[in-house]
C-alpha atoms as a PDB file:
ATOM      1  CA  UNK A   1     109.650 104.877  98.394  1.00  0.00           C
ATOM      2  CA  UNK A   2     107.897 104.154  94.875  1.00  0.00           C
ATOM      3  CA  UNK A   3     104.656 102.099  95.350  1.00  0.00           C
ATOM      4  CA  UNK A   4     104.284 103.767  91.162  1.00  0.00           C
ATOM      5  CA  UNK A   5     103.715 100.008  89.744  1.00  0.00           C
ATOM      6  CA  UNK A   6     100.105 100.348  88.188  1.00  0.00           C
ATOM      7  CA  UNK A   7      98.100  96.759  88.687  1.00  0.00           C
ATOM      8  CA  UNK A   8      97.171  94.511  85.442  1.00  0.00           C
ATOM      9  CA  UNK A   9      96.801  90.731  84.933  1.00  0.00           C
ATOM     10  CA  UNK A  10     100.776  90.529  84.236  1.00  0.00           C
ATOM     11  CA  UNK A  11     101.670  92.564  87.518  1.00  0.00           C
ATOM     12  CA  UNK A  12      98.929  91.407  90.016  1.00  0.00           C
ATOM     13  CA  UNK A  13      98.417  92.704  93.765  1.00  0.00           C
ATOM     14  CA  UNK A  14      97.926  91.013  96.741  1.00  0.00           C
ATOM     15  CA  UNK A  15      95.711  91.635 100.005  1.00  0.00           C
ATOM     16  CA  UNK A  16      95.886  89.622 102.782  1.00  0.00           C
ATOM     17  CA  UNK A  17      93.007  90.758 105.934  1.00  0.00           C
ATOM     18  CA  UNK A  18      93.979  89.880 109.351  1.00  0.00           C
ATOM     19  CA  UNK A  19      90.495  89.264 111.480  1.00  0.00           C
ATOM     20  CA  UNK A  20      90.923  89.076 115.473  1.00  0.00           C
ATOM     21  CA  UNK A  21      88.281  86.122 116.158  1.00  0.00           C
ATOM     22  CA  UNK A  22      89.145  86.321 119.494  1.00  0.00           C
ATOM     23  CA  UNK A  23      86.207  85.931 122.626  1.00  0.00           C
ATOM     24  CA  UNK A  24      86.347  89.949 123.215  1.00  0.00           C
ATOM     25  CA  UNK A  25      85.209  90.469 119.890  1.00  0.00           C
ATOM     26  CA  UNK A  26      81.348  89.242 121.023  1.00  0.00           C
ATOM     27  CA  UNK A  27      81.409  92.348 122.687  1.00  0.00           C
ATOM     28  CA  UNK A  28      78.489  95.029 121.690  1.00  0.00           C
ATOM     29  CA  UNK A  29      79.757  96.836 119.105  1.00  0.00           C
ATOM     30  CA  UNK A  30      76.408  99.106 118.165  1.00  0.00           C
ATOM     31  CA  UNK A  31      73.524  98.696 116.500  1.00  0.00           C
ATOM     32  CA  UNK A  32      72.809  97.769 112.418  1.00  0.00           C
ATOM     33  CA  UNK A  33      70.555  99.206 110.044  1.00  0.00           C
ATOM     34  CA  UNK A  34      67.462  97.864 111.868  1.00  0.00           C
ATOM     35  CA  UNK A  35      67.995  98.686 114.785  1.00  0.00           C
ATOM     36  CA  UNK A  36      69.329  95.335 116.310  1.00  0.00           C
ATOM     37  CA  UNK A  37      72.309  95.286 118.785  1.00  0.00           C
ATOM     38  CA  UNK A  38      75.846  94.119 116.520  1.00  0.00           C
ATOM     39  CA  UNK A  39      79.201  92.947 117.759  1.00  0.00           C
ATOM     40  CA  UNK A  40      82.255  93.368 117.093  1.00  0.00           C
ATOM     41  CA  UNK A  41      83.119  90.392 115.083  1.00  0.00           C
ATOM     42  CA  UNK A  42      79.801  90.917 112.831  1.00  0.00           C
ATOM     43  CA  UNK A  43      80.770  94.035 112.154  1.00  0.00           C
ATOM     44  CA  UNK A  44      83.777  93.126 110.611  1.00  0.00           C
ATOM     45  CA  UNK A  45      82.989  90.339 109.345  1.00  0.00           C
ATOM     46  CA  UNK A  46      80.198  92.161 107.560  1.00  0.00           C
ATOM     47  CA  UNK A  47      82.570  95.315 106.194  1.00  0.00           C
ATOM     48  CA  UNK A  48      85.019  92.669 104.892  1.00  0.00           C
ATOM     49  CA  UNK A  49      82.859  91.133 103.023  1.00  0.00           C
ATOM     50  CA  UNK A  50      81.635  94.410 101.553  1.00  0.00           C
ATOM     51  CA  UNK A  51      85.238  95.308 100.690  1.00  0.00           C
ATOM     52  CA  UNK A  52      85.724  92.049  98.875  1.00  0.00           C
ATOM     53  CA  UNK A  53      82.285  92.218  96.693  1.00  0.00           C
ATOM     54  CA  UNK A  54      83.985  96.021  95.870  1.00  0.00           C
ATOM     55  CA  UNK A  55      87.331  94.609  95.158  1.00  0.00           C
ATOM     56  CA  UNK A  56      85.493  91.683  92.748  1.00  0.00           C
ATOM     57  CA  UNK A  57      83.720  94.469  91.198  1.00  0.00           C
ATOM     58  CA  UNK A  58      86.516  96.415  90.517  1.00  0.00           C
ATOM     59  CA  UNK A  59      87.896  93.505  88.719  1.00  0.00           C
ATOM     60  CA  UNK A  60      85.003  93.271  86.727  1.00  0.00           C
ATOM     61  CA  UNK A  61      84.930  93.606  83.093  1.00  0.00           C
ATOM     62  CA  UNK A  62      82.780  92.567  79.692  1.00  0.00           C
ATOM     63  CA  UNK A  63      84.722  88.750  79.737  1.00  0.00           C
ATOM     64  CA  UNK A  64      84.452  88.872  83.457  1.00  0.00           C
ATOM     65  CA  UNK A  65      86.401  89.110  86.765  1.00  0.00           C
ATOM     66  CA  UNK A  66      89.513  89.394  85.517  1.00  0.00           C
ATOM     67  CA  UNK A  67      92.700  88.209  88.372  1.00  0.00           C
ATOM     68  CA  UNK A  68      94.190  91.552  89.252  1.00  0.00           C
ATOM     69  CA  UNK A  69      94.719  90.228  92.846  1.00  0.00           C
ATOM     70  CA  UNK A  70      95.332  87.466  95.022  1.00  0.00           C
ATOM     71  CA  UNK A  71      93.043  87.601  98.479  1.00  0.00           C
ATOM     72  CA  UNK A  72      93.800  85.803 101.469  1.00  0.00           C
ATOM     73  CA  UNK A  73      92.029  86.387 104.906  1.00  0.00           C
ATOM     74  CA  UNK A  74      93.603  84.954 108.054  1.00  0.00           C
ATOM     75  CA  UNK A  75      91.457  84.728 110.954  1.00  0.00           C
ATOM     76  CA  UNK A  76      93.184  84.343 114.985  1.00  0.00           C
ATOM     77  CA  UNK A  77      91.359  83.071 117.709  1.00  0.00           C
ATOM     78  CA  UNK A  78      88.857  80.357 116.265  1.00  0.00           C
ATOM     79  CA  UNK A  79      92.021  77.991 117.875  1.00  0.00           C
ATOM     80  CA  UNK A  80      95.316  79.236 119.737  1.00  0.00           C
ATOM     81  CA  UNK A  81      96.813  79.298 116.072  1.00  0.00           C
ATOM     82  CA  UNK A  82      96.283  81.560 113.352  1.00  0.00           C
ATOM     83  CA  UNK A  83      94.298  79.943 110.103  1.00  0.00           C
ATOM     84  CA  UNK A  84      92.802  81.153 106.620  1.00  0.00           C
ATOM     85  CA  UNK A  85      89.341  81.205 107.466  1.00  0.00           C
ATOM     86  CA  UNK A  86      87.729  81.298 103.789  1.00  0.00           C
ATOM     87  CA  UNK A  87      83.667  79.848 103.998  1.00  0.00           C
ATOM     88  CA  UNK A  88      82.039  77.582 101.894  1.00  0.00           C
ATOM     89  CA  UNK A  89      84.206  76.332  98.966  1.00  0.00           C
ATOM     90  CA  UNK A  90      87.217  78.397  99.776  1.00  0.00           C
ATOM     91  CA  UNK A  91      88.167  76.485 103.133  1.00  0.00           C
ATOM     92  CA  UNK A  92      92.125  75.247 103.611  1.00  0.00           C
ATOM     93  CA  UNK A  93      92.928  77.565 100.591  1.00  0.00           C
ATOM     94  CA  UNK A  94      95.096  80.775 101.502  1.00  0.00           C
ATOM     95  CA  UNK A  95      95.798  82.779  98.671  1.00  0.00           C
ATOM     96  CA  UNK A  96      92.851  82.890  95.777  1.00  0.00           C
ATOM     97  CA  UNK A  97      92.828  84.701  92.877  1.00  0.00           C
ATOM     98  CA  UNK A  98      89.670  87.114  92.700  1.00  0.00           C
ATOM     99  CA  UNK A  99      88.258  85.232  90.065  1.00  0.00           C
ATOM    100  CA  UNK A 100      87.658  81.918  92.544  1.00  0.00           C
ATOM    101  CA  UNK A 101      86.667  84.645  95.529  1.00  0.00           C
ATOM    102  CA  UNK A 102      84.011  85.904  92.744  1.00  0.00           C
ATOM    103  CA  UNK A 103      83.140  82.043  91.686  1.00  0.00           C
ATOM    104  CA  UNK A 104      82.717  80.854  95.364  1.00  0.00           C
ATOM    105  CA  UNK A 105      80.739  83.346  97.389  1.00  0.00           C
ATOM    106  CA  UNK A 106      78.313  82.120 100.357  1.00  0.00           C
ATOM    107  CA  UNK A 107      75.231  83.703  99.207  1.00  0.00           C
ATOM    108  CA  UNK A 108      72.402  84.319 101.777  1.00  0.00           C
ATOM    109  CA  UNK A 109      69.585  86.651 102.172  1.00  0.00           C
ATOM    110  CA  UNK A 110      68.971  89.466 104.366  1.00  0.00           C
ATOM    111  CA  UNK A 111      66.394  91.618 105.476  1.00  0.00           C
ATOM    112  CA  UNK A 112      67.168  95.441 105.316  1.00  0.00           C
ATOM    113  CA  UNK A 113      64.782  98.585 105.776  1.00  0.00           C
ATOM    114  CA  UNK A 114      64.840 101.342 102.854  1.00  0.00           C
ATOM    115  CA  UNK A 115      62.757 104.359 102.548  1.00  0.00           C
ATOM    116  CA  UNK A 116      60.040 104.628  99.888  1.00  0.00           C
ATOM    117  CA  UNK A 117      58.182 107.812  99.649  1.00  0.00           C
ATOM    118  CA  UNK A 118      58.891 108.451 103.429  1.00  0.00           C
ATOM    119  CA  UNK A 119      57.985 105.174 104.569  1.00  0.00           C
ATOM    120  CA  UNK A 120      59.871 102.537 105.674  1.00  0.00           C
ATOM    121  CA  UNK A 121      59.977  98.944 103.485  1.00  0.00           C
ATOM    122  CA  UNK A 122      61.548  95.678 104.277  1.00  0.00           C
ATOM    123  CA  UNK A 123      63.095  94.000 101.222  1.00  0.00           C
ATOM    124  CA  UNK A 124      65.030  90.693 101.335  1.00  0.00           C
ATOM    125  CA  UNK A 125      68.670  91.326  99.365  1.00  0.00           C
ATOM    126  CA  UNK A 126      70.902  88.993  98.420  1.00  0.00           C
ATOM    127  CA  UNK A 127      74.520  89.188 100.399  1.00  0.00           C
ATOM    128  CA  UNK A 128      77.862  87.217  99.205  1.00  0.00           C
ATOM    129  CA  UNK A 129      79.748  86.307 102.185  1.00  0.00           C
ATOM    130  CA  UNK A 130      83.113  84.917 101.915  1.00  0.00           C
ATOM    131  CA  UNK A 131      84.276  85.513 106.090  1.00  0.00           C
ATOM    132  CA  UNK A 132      81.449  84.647 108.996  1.00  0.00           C
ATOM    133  CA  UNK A 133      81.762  85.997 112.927  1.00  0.00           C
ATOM    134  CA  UNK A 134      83.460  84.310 114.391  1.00  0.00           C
ATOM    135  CA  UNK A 135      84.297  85.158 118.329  1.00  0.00           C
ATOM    136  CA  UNK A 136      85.659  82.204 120.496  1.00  0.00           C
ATOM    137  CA  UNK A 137      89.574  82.173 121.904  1.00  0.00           C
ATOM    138  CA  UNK A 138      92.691  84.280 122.440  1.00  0.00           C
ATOM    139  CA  UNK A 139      94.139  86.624 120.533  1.00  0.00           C
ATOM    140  CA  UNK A 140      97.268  84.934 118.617  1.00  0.00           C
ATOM    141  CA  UNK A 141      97.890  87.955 116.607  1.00  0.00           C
ATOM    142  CA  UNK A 142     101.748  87.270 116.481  1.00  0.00           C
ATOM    143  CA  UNK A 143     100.935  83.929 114.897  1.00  0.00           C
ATOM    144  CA  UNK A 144      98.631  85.814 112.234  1.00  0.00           C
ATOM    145  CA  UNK A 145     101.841  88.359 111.295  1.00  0.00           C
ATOM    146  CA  UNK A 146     103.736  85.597 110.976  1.00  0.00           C
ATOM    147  CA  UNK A 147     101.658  83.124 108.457  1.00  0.00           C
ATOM    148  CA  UNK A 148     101.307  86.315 106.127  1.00  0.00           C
ATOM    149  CA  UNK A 149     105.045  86.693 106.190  1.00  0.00           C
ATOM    150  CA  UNK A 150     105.091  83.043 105.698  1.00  0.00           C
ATOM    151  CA  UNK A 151     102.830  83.540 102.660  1.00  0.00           C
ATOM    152  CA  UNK A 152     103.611  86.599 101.078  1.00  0.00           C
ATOM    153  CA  UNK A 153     107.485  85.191 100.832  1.00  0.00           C
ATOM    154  CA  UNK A 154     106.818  83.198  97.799  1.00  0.00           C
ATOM    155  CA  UNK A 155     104.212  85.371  96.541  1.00  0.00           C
ATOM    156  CA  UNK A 156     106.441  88.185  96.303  1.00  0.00           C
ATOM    157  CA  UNK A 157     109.588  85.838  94.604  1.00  0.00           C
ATOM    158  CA  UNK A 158     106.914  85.056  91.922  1.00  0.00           C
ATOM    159  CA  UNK A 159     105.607  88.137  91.371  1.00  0.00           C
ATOM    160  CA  UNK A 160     108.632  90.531  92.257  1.00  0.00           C
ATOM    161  CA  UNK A 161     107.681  93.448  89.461  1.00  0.00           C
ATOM    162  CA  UNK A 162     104.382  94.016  91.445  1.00  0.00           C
ATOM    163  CA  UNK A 163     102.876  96.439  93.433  1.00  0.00           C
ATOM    164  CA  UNK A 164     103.794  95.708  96.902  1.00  0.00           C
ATOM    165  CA  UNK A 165     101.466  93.620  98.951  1.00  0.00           C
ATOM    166  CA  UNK A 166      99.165  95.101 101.453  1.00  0.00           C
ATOM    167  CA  UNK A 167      98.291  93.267 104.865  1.00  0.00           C
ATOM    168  CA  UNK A 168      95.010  94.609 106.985  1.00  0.00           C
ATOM    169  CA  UNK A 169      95.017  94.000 110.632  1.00  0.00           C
ATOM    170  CA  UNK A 170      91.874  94.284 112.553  1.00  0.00           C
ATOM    171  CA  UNK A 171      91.928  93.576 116.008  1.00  0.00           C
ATOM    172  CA  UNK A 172      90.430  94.857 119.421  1.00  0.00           C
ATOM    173  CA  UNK A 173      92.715  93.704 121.443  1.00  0.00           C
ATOM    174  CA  UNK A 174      96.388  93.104 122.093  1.00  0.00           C
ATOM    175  CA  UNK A 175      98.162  89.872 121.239  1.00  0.00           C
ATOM    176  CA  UNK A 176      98.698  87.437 124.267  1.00  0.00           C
ATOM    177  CA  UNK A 177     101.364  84.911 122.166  1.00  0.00           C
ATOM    178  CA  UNK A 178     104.333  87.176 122.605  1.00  0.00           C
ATOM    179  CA  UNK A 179     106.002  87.150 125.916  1.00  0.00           C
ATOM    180  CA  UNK A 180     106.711  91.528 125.102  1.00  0.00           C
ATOM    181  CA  UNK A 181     105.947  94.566 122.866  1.00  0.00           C
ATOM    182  CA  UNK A 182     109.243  94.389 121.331  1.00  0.00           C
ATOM    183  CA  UNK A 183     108.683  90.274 120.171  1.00  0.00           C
ATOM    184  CA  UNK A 184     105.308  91.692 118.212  1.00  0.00           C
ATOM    185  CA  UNK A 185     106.891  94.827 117.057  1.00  0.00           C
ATOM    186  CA  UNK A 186     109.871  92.951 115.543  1.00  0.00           C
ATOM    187  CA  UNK A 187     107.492  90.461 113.824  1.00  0.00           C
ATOM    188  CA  UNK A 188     105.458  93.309 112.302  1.00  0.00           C
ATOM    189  CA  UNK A 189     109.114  94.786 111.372  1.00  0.00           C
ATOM    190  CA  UNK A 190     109.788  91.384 109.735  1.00  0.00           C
ATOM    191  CA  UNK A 191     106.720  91.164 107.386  1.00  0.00           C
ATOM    192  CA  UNK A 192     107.212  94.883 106.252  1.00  0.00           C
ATOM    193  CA  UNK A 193     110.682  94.122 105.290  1.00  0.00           C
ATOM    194  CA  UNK A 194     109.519  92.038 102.607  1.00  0.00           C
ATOM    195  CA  UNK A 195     109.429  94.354  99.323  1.00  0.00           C
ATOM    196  CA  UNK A 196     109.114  94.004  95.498  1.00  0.00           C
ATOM    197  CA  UNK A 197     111.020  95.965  93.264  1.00  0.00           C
ATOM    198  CA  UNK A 198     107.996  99.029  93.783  1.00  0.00           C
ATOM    199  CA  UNK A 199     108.414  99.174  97.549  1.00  0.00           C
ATOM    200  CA  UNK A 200     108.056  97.368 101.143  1.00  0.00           C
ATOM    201  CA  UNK A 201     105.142  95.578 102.278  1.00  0.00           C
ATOM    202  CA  UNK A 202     102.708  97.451 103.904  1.00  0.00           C
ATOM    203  CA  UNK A 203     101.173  97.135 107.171  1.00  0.00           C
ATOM    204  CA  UNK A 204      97.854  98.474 108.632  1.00  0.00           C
ATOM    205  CA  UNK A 205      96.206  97.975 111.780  1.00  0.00           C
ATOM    206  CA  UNK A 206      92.530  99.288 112.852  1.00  0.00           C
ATOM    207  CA  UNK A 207      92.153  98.757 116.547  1.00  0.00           C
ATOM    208  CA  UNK A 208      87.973  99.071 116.610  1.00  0.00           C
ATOM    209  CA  UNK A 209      86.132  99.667 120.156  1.00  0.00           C
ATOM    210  CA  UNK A 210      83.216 101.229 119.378  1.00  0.00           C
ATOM    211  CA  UNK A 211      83.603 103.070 122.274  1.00  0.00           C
ATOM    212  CA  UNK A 212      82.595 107.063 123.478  1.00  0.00           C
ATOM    213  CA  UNK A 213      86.830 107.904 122.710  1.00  0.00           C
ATOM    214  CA  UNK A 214      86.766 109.499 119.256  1.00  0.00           C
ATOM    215  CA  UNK A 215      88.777 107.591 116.800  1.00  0.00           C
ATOM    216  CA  UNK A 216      92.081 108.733 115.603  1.00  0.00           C
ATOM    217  CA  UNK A 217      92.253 107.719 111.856  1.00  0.00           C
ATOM    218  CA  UNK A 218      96.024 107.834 109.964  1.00  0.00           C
ATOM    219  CA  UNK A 219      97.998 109.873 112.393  1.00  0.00           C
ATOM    220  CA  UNK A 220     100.609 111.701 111.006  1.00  0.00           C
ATOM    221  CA  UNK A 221     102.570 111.375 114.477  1.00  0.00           C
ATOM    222  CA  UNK A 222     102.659 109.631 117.746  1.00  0.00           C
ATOM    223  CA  UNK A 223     101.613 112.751 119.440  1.00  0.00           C
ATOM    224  CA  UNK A 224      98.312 113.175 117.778  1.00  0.00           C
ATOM    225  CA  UNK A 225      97.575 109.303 119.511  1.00  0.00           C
ATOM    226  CA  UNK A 226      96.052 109.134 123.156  1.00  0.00           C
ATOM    227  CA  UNK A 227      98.453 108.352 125.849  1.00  0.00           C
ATOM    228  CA  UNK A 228      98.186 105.115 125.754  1.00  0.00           C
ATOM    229  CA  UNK A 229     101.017 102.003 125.041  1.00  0.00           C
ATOM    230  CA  UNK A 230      99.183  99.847 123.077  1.00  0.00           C
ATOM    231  CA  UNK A 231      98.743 102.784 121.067  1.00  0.00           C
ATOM    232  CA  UNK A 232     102.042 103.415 120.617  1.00  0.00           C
ATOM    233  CA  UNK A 233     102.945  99.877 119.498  1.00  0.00           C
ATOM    234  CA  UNK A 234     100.013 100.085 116.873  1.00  0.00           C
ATOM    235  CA  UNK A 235     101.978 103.051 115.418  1.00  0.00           C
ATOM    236  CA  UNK A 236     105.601 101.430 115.384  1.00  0.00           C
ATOM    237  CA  UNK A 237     103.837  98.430 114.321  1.00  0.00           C
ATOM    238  CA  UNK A 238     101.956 100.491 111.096  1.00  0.00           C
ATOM    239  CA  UNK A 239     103.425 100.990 107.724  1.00  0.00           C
ATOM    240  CA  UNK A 240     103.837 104.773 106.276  1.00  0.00           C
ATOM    241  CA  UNK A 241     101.667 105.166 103.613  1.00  0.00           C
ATOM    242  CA  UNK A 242     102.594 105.622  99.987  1.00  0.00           C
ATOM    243  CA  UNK A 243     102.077 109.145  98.303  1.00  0.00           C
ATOM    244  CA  UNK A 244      98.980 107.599  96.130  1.00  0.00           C
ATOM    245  CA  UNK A 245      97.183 106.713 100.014  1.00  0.00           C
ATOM    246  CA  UNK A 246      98.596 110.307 101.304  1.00  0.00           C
ATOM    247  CA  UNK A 247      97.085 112.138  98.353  1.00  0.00           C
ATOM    248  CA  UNK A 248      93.520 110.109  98.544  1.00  0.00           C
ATOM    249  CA  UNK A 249      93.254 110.630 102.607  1.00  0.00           C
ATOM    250  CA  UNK A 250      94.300 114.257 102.071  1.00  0.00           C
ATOM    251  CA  UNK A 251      91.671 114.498  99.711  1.00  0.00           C
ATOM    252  CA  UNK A 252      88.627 112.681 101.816  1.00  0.00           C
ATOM    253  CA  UNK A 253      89.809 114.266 105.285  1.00  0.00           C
ATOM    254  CA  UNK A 254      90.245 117.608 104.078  1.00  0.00           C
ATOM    255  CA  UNK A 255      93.967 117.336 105.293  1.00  0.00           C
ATOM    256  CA  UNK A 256      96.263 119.503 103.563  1.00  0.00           C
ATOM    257  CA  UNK A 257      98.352 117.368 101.167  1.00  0.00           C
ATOM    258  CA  UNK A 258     101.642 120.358 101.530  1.00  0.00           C
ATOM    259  CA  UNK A 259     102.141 120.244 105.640  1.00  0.00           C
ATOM    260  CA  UNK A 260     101.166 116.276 105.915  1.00  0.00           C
ATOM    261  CA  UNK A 261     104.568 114.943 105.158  1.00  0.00           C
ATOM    262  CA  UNK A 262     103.926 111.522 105.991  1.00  0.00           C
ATOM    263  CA  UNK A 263     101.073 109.202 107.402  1.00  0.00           C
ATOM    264  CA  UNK A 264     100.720 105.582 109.109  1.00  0.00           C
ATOM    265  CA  UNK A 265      98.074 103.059 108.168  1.00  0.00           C
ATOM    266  CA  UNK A 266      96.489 102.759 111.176  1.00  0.00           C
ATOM    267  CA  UNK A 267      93.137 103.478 113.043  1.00  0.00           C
ATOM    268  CA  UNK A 268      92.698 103.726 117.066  1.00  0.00           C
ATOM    269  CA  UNK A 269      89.339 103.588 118.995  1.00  0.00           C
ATOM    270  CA  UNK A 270      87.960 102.830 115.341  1.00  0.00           C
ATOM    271  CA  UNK A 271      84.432 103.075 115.156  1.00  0.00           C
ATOM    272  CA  UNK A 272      82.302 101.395 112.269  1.00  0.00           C
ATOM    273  CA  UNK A 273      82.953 104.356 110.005  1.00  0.00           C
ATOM    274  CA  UNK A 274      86.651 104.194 110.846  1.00  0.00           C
ATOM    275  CA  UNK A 275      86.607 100.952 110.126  1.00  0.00           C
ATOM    276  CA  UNK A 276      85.071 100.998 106.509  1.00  0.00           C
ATOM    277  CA  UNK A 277      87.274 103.531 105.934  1.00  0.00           C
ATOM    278  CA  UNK A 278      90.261 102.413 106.615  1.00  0.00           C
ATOM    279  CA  UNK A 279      89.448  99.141 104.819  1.00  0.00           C
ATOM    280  CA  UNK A 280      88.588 101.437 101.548  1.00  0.00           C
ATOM    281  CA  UNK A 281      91.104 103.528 101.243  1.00  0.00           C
ATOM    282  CA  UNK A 282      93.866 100.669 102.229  1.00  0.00           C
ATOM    283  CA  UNK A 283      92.879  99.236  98.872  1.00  0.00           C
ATOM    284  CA  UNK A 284      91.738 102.297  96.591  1.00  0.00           C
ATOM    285  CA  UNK A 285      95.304 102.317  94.913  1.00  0.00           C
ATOM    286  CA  UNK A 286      94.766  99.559  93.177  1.00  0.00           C
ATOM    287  CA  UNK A 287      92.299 100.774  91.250  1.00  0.00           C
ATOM    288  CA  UNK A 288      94.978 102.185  89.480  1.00  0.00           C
ATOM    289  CA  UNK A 289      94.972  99.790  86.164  1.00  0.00           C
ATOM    290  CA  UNK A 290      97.522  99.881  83.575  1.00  0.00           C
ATOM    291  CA  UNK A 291      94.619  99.805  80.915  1.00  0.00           C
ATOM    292  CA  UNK A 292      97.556 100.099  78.076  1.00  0.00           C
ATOM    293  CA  UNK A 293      99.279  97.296  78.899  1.00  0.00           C
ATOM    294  CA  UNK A 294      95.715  94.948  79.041  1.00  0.00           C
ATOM    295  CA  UNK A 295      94.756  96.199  76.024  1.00  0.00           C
ATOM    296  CA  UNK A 296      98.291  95.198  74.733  1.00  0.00           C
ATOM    297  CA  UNK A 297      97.791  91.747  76.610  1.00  0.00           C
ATOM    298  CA  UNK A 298      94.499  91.718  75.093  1.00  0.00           C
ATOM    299  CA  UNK A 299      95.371  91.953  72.084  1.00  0.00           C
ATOM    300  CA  UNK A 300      98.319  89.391  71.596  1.00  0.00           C
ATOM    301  CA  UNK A 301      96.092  86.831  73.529  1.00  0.00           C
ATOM    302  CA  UNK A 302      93.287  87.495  70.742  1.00  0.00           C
ATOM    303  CA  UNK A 303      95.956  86.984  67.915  1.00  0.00           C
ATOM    304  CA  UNK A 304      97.214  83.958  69.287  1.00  0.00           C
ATOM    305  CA  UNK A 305      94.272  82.508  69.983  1.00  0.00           C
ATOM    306  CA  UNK A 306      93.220  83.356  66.100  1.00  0.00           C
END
């Protein structure tokens, strides 16, 4: 496997974030910053949103947010269908460049506690928001597999020098529009056998309970999993991770990079740490810029434009 391709404005990436919207996800997930009881579906809808504003910034430079990725976020369970579930000026669109994800942010204000000399202060931040909780249906999660396949076809005939695409499941539950295991397995199997010329599409999934069961965060094996099916499929169903996510996990976990041959993208029994990291480190490689090629870019759009 390669996944070597660095990212610039010639050879863009692509994320695409599978959200479970399902009715489950109202359940009590924990509690927030202040102290107020949180479900599920705010908690991821508020780490995605974090994990967009630090993809946008690490587009960022002097001229601007510059389109080193296309972002697409597919929500399943509003309906019985999967949909792109962009806010605000984003809805119907599937996938944006980061530029018009920067440009079109839902901006709203929150109150949050901080500490100032020992005390505690409310402030009122501002918070972009690009996905909103949503918690109402079923769990089509076959259907959501399937429109990113659908999507990340052409994406990948257009931009076939790229880094490979990376597709984020979060879910906490198991899909209920597949008559087996093997029908969802086999549609995961299809979407990671899409590949550019750097590598295969790769799959994660973060099953989040925010349960007592202590979470079980890129397994190197089946065995290291709880005895569980839907476990199992979550593993089958999970990409192995490229040696730039290997060496970066290695790193963070304390894992030691020699006798960790391999790893899948996956968390079980995620919690809301789990979750943010998972989300993180699934799209830390592509900070990996190939700054002599912009500046190259750079420069012959500056002479041209002279």
């Amino acid at each position: 496997m390669a996944y070597s391709q660095e990212i610039s404005r010639d050879q863009r990436g692509a994320f695409i974030f599978l959200v479970d919207q399902s009715k489950s996800m109202n359940t009590t997930f924990g509690v927030d910053d202040n102290g107020q009881t949180i479900s599920r579906a705010q908690v991821v809808a508020d780490a995605l949103n974090r994990t967009l504003d630090e993809l946008i910034n690490r587009c960022m430079r002097d001229e601007g947010v510059r389109d080193y990725f296309d972002i697409g976020v597919i929500g399943y369970g509003r309906t019985n269908r999967a949909e792109f579930c962009w806010l605000g000026a984003l809805a119907g669109r599937s996938l944006v460049p980061i530029s018009e994800v920067a440009e079109n942010a839902d901006t709203i204000e929150e109150e949050t506690t901080i500490m100032v000399r020992g005390q505690p202060v409310v402030e009122r931040v501002a918070v972009s928001r690009w996905v909103a909780p949503v918690a109402v249906e079923s769990t089509p999660m076959n259907g959501a597999l399937r429109l990113a396949q659908s999507i990340l076809e052409p994406w990948i005939s257009a931009n076939p020098g790229s880094f490979p695409p990376a597709v984020i499941n979060i879910t906490d539950g198991m899909a209920n529009d597949v008559d087996s295991d093997e029908e969802l397995l086999a549609t995961a199997r299809r979407l990671t056998g899409l590949k550019t010329n750097d590598g295969h599409v790769l799959l994660m999934n973060c099953h989040i309970s925010g349960g007592d069961d202590a979470p079980v965060v890129f397994p190197s094996s089946a065995g290291q999993l709880p005895d569980d099916t839907y476990a199992r499929l979550l593993f089958e169903m999970s990409s192995e991770l490229s040696g730039r996510h290997r060496a970066i996990i290695c790193e963070l976990f304390e894992r030691d990079l020699k006798t960790t041959p391999t790893l899948r993208g996956m968390a079980f029994n995620a919690d809301a740490v789990a979750l943010v990291k998972l989300l993180d480190i699934g799209t830390r490689p592509a900070i990996v810029f190939n700054q002599a090629a912009e500046a190259s870019s750079h420069a012959r759009t500056t002479e041209f434009e002279q």
